[in-house]
Protein backbone atom coordinates (compact mmCIF):
# COMPACT_ATOMS: atom_id res chain seq x y z
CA UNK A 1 -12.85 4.41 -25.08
CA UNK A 2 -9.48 6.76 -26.13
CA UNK A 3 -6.93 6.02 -23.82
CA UNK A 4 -7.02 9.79 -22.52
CA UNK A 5 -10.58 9.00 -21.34
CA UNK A 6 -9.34 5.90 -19.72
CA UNK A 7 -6.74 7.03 -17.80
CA UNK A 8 -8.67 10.00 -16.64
CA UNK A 9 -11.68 7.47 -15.13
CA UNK A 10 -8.39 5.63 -13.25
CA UNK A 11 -7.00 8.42 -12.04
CA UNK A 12 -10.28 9.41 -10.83
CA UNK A 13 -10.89 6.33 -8.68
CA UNK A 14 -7.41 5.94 -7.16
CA UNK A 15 -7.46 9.84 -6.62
CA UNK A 16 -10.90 9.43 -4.38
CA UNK A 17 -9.88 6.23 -2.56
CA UNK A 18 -6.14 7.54 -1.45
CA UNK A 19 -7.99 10.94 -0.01
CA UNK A 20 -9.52 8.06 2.16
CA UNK A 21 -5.83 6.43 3.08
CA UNK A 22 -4.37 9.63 3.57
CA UNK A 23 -6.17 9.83 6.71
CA UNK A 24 -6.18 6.82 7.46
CA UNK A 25 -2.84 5.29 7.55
CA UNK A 26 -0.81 8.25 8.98
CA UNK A 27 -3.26 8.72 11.76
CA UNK A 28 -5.67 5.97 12.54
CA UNK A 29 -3.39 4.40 15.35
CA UNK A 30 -4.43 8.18 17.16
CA UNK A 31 -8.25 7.54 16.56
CA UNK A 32 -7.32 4.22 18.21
CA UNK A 33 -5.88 6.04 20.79
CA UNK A 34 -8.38 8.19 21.19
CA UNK A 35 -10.71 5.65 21.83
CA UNK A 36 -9.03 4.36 24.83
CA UNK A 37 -7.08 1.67 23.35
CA UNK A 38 -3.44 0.82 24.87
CA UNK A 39 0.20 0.93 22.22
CA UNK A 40 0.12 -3.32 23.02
CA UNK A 41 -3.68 -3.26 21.17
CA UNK A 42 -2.76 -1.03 18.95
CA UNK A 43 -0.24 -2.82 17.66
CA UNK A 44 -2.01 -6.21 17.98
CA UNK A 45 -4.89 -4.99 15.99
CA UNK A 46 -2.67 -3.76 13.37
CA UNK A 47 -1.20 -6.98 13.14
CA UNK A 48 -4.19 -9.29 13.15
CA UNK A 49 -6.10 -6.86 10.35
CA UNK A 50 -2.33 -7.67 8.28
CA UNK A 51 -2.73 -11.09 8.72
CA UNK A 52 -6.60 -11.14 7.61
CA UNK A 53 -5.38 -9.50 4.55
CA UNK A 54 -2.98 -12.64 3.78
CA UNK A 55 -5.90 -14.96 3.49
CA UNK A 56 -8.78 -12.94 2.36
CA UNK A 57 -7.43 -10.55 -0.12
CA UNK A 58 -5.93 -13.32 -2.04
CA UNK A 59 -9.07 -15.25 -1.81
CA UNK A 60 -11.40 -12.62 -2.85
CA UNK A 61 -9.43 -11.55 -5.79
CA UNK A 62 -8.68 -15.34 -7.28
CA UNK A 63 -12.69 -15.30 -6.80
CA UNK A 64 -12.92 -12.32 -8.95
CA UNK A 65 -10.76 -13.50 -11.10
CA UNK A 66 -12.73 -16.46 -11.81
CA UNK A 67 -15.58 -14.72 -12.37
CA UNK A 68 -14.59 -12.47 -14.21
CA UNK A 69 -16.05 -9.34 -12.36
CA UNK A 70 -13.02 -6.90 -12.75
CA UNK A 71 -15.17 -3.57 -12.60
CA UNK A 72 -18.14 -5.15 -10.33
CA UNK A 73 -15.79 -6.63 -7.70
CA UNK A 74 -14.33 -2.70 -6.83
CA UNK A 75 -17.74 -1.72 -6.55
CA UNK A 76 -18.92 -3.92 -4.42
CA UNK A 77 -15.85 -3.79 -2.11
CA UNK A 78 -16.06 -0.37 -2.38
CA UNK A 79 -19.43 -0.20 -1.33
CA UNK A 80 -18.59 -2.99 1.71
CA UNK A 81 -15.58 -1.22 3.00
CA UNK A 82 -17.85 2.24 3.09
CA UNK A 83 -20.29 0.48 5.28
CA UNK A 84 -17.85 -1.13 7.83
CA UNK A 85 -16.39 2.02 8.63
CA UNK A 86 -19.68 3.44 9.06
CA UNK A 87 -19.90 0.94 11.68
CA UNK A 88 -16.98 2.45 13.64
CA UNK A 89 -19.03 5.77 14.19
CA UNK A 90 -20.33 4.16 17.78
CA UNK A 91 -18.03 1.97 18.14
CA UNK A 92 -16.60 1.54 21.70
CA UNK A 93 -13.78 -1.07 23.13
CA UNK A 94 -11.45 -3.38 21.78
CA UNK A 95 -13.54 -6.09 20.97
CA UNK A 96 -16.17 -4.21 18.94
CA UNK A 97 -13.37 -2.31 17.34
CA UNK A 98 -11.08 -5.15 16.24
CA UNK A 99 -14.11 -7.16 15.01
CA UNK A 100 -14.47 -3.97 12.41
CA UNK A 101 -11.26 -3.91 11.96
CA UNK A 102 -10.81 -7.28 10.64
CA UNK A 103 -13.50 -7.34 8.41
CA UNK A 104 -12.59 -3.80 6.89
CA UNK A 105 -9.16 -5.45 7.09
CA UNK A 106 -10.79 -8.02 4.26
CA UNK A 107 -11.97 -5.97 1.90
CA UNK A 108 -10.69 -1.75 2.74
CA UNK A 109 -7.16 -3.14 1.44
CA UNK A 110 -8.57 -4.59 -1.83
CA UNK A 111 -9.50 -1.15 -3.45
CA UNK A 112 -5.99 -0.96 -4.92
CA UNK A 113 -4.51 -3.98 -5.48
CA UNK A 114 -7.75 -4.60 -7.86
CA UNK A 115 -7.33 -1.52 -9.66
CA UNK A 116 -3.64 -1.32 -10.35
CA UNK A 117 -4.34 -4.85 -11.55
CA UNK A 118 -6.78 -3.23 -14.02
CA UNK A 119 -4.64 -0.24 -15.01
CA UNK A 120 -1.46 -2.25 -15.52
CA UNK A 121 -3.42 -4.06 -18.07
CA UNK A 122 -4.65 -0.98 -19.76
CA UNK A 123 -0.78 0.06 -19.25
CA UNK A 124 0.08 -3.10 -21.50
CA UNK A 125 -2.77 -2.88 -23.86
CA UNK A 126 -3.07 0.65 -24.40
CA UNK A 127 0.27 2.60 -23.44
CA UNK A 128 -1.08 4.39 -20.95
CA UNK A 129 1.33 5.91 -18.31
CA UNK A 130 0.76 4.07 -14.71
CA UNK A 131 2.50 6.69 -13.23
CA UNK A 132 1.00 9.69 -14.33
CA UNK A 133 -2.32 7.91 -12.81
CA UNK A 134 -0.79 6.50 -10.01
CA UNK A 135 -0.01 9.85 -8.92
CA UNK A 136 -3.05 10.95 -8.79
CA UNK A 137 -3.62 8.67 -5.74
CA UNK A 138 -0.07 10.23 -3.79
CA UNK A 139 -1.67 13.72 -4.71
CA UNK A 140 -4.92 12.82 -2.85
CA UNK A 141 -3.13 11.09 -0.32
CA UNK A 142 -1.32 14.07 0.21
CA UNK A 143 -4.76 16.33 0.92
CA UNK A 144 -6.25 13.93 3.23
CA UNK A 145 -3.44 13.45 4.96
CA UNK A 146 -2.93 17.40 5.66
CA UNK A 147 -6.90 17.65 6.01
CA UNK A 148 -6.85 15.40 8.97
CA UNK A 149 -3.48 16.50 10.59
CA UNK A 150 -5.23 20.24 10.51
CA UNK A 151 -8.48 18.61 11.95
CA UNK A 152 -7.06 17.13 14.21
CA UNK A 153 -4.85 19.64 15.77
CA UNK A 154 -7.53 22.14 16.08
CA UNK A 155 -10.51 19.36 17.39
CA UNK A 156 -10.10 15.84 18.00
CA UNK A 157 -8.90 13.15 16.40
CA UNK A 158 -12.47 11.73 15.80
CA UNK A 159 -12.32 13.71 12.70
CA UNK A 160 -9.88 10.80 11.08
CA UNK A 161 -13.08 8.71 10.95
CA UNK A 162 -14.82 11.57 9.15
CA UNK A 163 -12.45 11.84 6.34
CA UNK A 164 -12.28 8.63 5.46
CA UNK A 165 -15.86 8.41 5.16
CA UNK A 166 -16.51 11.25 3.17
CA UNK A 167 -13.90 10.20 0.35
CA UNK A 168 -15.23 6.40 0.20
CA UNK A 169 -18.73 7.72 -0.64
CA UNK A 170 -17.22 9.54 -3.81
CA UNK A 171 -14.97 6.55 -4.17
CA UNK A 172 -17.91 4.39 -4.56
CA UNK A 173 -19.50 6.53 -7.79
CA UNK A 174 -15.84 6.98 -9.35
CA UNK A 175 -15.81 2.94 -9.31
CA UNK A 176 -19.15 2.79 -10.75
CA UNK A 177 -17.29 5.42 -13.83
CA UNK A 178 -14.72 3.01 -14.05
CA UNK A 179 -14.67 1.09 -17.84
CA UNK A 180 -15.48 -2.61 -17.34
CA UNK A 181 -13.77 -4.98 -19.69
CA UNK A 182 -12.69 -2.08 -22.17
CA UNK A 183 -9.67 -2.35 -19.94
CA UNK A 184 -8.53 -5.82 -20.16
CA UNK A 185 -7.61 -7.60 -23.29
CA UNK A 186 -10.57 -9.52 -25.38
CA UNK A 187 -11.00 -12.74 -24.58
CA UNK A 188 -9.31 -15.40 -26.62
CA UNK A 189 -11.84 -18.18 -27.05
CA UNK A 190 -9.80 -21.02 -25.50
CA UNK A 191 -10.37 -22.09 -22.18
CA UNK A 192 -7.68 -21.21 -19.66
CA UNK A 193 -6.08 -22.65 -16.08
CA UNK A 194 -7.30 -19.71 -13.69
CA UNK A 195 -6.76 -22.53 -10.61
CA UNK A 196 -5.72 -21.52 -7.65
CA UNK A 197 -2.96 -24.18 -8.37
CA UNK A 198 -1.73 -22.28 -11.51
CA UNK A 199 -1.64 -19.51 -9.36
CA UNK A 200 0.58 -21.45 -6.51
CA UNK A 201 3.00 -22.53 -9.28
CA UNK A 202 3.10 -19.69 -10.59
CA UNK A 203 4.17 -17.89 -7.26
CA UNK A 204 6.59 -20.79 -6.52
CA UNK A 205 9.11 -20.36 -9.03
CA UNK A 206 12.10 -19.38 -7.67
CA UNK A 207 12.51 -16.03 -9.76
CA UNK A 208 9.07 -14.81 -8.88
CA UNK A 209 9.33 -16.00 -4.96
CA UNK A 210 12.76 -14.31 -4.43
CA UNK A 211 11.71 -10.82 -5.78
CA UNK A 212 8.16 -10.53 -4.66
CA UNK A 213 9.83 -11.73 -0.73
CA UNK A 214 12.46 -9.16 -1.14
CA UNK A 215 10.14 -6.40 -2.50
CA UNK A 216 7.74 -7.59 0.86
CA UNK A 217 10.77 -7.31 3.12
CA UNK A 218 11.07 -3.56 2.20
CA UNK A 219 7.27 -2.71 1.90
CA UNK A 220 6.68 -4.19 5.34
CA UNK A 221 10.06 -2.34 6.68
CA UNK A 222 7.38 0.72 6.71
CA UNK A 223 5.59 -1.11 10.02
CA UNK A 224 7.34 1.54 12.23
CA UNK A 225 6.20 4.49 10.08
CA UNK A 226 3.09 3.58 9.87
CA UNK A 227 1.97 2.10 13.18
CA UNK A 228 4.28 4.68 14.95
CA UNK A 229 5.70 7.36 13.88
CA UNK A 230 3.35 9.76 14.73
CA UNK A 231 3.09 8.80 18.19
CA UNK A 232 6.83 8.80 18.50
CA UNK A 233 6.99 12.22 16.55
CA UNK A 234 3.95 13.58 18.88
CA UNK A 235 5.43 12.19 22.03
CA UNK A 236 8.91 13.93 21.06
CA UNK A 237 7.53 17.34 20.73
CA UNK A 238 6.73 17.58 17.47
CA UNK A 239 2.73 18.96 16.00
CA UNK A 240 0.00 16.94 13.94
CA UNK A 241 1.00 19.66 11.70
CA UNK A 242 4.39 19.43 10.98
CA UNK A 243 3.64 15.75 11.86
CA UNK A 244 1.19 15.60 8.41
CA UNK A 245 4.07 17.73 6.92
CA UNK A 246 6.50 15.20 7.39
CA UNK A 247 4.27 12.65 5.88
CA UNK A 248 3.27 15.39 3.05
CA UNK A 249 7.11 15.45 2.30
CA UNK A 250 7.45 11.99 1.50
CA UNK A 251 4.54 11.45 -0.59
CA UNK A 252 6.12 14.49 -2.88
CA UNK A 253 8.79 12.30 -3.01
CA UNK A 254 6.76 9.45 -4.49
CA UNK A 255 4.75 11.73 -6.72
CA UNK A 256 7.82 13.18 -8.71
CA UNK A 257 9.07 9.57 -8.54
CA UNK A 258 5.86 8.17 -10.47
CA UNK A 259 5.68 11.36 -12.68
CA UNK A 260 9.43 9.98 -14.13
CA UNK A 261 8.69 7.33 -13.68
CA UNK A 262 8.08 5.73 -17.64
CA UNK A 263 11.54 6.57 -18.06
CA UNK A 264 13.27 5.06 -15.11
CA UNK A 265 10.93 2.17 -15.92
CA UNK A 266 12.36 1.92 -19.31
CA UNK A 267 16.05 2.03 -18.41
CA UNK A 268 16.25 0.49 -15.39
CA UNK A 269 15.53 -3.37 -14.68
CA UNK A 270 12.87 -3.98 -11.88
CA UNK A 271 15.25 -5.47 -10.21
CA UNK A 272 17.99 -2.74 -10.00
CA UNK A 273 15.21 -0.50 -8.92
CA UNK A 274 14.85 -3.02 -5.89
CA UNK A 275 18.17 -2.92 -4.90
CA UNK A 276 18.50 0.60 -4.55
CA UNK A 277 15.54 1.17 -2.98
CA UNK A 278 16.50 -1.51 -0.05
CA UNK A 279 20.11 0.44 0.36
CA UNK A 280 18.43 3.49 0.17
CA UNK A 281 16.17 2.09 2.76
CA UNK A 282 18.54 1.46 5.24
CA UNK A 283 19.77 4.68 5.58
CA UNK A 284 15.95 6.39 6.10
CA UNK A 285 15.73 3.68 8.92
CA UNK A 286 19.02 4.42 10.17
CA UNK A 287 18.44 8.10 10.36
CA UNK A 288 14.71 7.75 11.75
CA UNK A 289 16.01 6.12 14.37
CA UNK A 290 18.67 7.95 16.06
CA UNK A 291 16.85 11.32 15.63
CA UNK A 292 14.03 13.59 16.03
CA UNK A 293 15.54 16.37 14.69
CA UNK A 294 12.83 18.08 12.03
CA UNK A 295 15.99 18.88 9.74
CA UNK A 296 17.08 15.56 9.70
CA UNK A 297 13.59 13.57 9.20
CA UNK A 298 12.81 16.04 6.51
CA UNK A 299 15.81 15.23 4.86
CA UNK A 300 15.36 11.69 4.93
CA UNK A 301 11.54 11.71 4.07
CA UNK A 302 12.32 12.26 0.67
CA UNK A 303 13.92 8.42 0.56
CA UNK A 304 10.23 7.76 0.78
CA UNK A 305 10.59 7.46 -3.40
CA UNK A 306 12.66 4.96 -2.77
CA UNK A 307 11.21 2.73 0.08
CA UNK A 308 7.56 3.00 -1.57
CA UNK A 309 7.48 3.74 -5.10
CA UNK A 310 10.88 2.33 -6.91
CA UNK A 311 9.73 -1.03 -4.48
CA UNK A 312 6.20 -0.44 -5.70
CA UNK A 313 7.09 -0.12 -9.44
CA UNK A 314 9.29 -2.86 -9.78
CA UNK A 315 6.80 -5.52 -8.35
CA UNK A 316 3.85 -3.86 -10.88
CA UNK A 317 6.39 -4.24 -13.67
CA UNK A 318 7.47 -7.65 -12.61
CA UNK A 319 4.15 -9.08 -11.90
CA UNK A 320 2.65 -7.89 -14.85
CA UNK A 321 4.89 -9.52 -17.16
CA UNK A 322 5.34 -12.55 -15.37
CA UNK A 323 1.64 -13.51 -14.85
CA UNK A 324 -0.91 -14.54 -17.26
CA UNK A 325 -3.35 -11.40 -17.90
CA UNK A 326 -6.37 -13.53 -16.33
CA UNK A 327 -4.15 -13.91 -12.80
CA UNK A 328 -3.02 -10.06 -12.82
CA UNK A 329 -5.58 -9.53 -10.10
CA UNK A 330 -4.34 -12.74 -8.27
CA UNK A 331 -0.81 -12.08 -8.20
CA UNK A 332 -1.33 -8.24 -7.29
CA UNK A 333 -3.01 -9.43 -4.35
CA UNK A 334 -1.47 -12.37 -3.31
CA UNK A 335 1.61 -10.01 -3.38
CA UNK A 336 -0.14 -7.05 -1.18
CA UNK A 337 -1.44 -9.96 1.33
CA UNK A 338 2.56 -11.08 1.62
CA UNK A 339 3.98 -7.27 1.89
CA UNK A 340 0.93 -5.96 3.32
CA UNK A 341 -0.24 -9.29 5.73
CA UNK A 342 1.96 -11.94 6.28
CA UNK A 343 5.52 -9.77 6.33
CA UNK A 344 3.59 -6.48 7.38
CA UNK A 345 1.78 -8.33 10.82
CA UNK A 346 5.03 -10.16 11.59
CA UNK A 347 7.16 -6.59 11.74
CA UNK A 348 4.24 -4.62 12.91
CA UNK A 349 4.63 -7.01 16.07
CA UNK A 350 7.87 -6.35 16.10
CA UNK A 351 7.66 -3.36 16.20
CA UNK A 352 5.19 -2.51 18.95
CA UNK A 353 7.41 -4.58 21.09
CA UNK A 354 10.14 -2.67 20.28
CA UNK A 355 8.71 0.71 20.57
CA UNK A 356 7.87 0.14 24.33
CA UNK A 357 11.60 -0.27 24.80
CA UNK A 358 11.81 2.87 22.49
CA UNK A 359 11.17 3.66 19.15
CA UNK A 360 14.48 4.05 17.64
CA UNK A 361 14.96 0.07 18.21
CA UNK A 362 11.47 0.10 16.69
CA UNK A 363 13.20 1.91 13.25
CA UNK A 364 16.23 0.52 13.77
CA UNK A 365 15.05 -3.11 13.20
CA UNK A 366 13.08 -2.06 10.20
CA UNK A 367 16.83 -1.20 8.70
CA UNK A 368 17.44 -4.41 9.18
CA UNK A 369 14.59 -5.71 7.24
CA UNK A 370 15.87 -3.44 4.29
CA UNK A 371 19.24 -4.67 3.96
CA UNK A 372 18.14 -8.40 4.83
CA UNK A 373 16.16 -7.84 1.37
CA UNK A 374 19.32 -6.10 -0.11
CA UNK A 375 21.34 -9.29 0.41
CA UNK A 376 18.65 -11.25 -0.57
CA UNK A 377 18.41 -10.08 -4.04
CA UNK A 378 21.79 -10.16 -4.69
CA UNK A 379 22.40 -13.49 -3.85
CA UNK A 380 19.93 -14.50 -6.20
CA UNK A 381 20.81 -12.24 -8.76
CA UNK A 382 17.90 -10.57 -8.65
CA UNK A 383 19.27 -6.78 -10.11
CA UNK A 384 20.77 -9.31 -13.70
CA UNK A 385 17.75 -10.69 -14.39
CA UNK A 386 15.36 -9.18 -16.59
CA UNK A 387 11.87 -10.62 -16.47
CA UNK A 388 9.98 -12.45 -18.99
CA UNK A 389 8.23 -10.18 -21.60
C-alpha cells in the first residue's frame, strides 16, 4: 500500500470517529442535564467513567497487543462502543445511565489511543505526516461540534446522542478500510517480552514517568473545559452557538498547530514543546477564570494549540521512540488511562466541587495543575533531554 493510500484510510477513520467526539465532549454533560441529572452526578459520573479508563484501556490494549490484533481490536471496539450508546436511547436515571457510561467509558476512549498507536508506526516506517492526518480528526471534531451546538439551540439537547451515533456507524466501516499489519513493521522472527512487566519497567524509568506525569498534569488541566465550560458559559449568558464557536476556535488552533506541525516536531525537543505548552497553559486558565467576556475567551481559545496539541505531540513523539514497536499500543494507552483516568477523574472531582463554589475557582485550580507540571519538568530537566531514537 503507497503511503498516500495509507494515510488517506487513517485520516478517514480518525476523521469519522472525532465527528462522534465533537459532540460528545463539548456537550454531553447538557444531555446529562437534560436527563435530569444534578452538577454533583455529573461530575461524579465523569469521574468514575475516567477512572474505568485507567484500568481497562490499559488492559484491553496490552491484550491486543499480545495478540496481535492491531486492525481487528478497533473494529471490534468500534463496533462495542456503537452499541452501548445505542443503549442510552431509553435510558432513564442515574443508575442506568452511569452503568452505560462506564462500560462505554471501557472501550468509547480506546478508538484513538489504538489508532495513533498504529499511525505513529506508519509515521516511523513510512514517513508519513501524523499531523496532516491527525487533523483530519480536529476538522471533524470541529463539524460535530457546530452540528450539535446548532441542534441543540434550535431543539433539544437529545440531539447530542444522535450525532454521536450517526458518525460511529461510519466509523465502524472506515475501521474495517483500515490496512492491517501493512502498517506496522514485519515481524522479526525472535520471540519478544510483550509482559505486562516489560511494560511496568518500561513506564517506571524515571525519564519516561516524569514526562508522561507532567504531559497528564496538563491534559487533565482541561477537566474544567470539558466537564464545565459550557454550563458556566450558558449560565453566564452566553448561546450553544457562540458556545460551539468558542470550542470551534480552539480546535482551529490545534488544526494549524498539527498542519506545522513536522516542522516544529523537527526543531523542537518534545520536551521544550511541554514546557511551553504548561506556561502557556496557565495563562488560558488564568484568563478563563476571571472572565466571561467573549473578547477575552476568544482570545485565549487559541492557547488551545498549546494545552492540547504541543502536549499531545510531544507524548506521541516521546512514546514512540521510547517504547518497543510491539508496546506502542500499550504505552499510548497506559498514557491516555493516566491523562485521561487516573489524573483526569482526580481534577474532574475537583473541579465539580469547585464549580459549586463558582467556576472561576473551578479554572483557576486547573492553572495550577499547569504550572505544577511546568515546575515539574524543569526540575527534572525534562526540556534538555532528548529522547532515545
Amino acid at each position: 500500500m503507497s503511503p498516500q493510500a495509507l494515510s488517506t484510510r487513517l485520516s478517514l477513520y480518525f476523521a469519522t470517529v472525532f465527528v462522534a467526539i465533537g459532540a460528545h465532549l463539548p456537550f454531553w454533560p447538557l444531555w446529562l442535564e437534560a436527563r435530569g441529572l444534578t452538577a454533583a452526578e455529573i461530575g461524579l459520573l465523569l469521574a468514575l467513567g475516567s477512572w474505568v479508563k485507567l484500568v481497562a484501556n490499559p488492559g484491553l490494549a496490552h491484550l491486543f497487543d499480545r495478540l496481535d490484533w492491531g486492525k481487528g481490536a478497533i473494529v471490534l471496539l468500534t463496533a462495542v462502543s456503537l452499541v452501548l450508546f445505542l443503549a442510552f436511547v431509553p435510558a432513564e436515571g442515574f443508575v442506568w445511565i452511569l452503568a452505560l457510561h462506564l462500560a462505554a467509558a471501557a472501550c468509547f476512549p480506546l478508538l484513538v489511543p489504538l489508532a495513533e498507536s498504529q499511525t505513529m508506526a506508519a509515521v516511523y516506517r513510512h514517513g508519513i505526516d501524523y499531523g496532516r492526518i491527525r487533523l483530519w480528526g480536529s476538522l471533524a471534531f470541529i463539524v460535530g461540534s457546530l452540528a450539535t451546538g446548532r441542534l441543540i439551540a434550535a431543539y433539544d439537547a437529545d440531539w447530542v446522542l444522535w450525532v454521536v451515533l450517526g458518525p460511529l456507524a461510519v466509523s465502524f466501516l472506515a475501521a474495517a478500510a483500515l490496512p492491517g499489519r501493512a502498517v506496522t513493521a514485519p515481524a522479526s522472527g525472535t520471540a519478544e517480552d510483550l509482559s505486562l512487566k516489560r511494560l511496568a519497567r518500561l513506564f517506571a524509568r524515571r525519564e519516561v514517568l516524569v514526562f508522561l506525569v507532567a504531559s497528564a498534569l496538563i491534559q487533565s488541566s482541561h477537566a474544567a473545559y470539558y466537564g464545565f465550560s459550557s454550563l458556566a458559559w450558558r449560565a453566564a449568558g452566553i448561546g450553544e452557538t457562540a458556545i460551539a464557536v468558542l470550542w470551534t476556535e480552539g480546535v482551529v488552533a490545534e488544526i494549524v498547530f498539527f498542519a506545522l506541525s513536522r516542522r516544529l516536531a523537527g526543531r523542537l525537543r518534545p520536551g521544550r514543546l511541554l514546557v511551553a505548552a504548561g506556561l502557556l497553559g496557565t495563562l488560558r486558565w488564568s484568563v478563563t477564570a476571571f472572565t466571561t467576556d467573549l473578547v477575552l475567551l476568544g482570545a485565549v481559545q487559541i492557547l488551545h494549540a498549546a494545552t492540547f496539541a504541543a502536549t499531545h505531540l510531544a507524548a506521541m513523539h516521546f512514546i514512540t521512540r521510547e517504547t518497543p514497536a510491539r508496546l506502542t499500543g500499550s504505552m499510548q494507552s497506559l498514557y491516555s488511562a493516566l491523562s485521561g483516568g487516573l489524573a483526569m477523574g482526580g481534577t474532574m472531582l475537583l473541579a465539580g466541587a469547585l464549580y459549586e463554589s463558582g467556576p472561576g475557582l473551578a479554572f483557576l485550580a486547573m492553572a495550577g495543575l499547569t504550572l505544577a507540571a511546568v515546575v515539574i519538568a524543569l526540575v527534572d530537566g525534562v526540556a534538555s533531554r532528548a529522547p532515545a531514537a
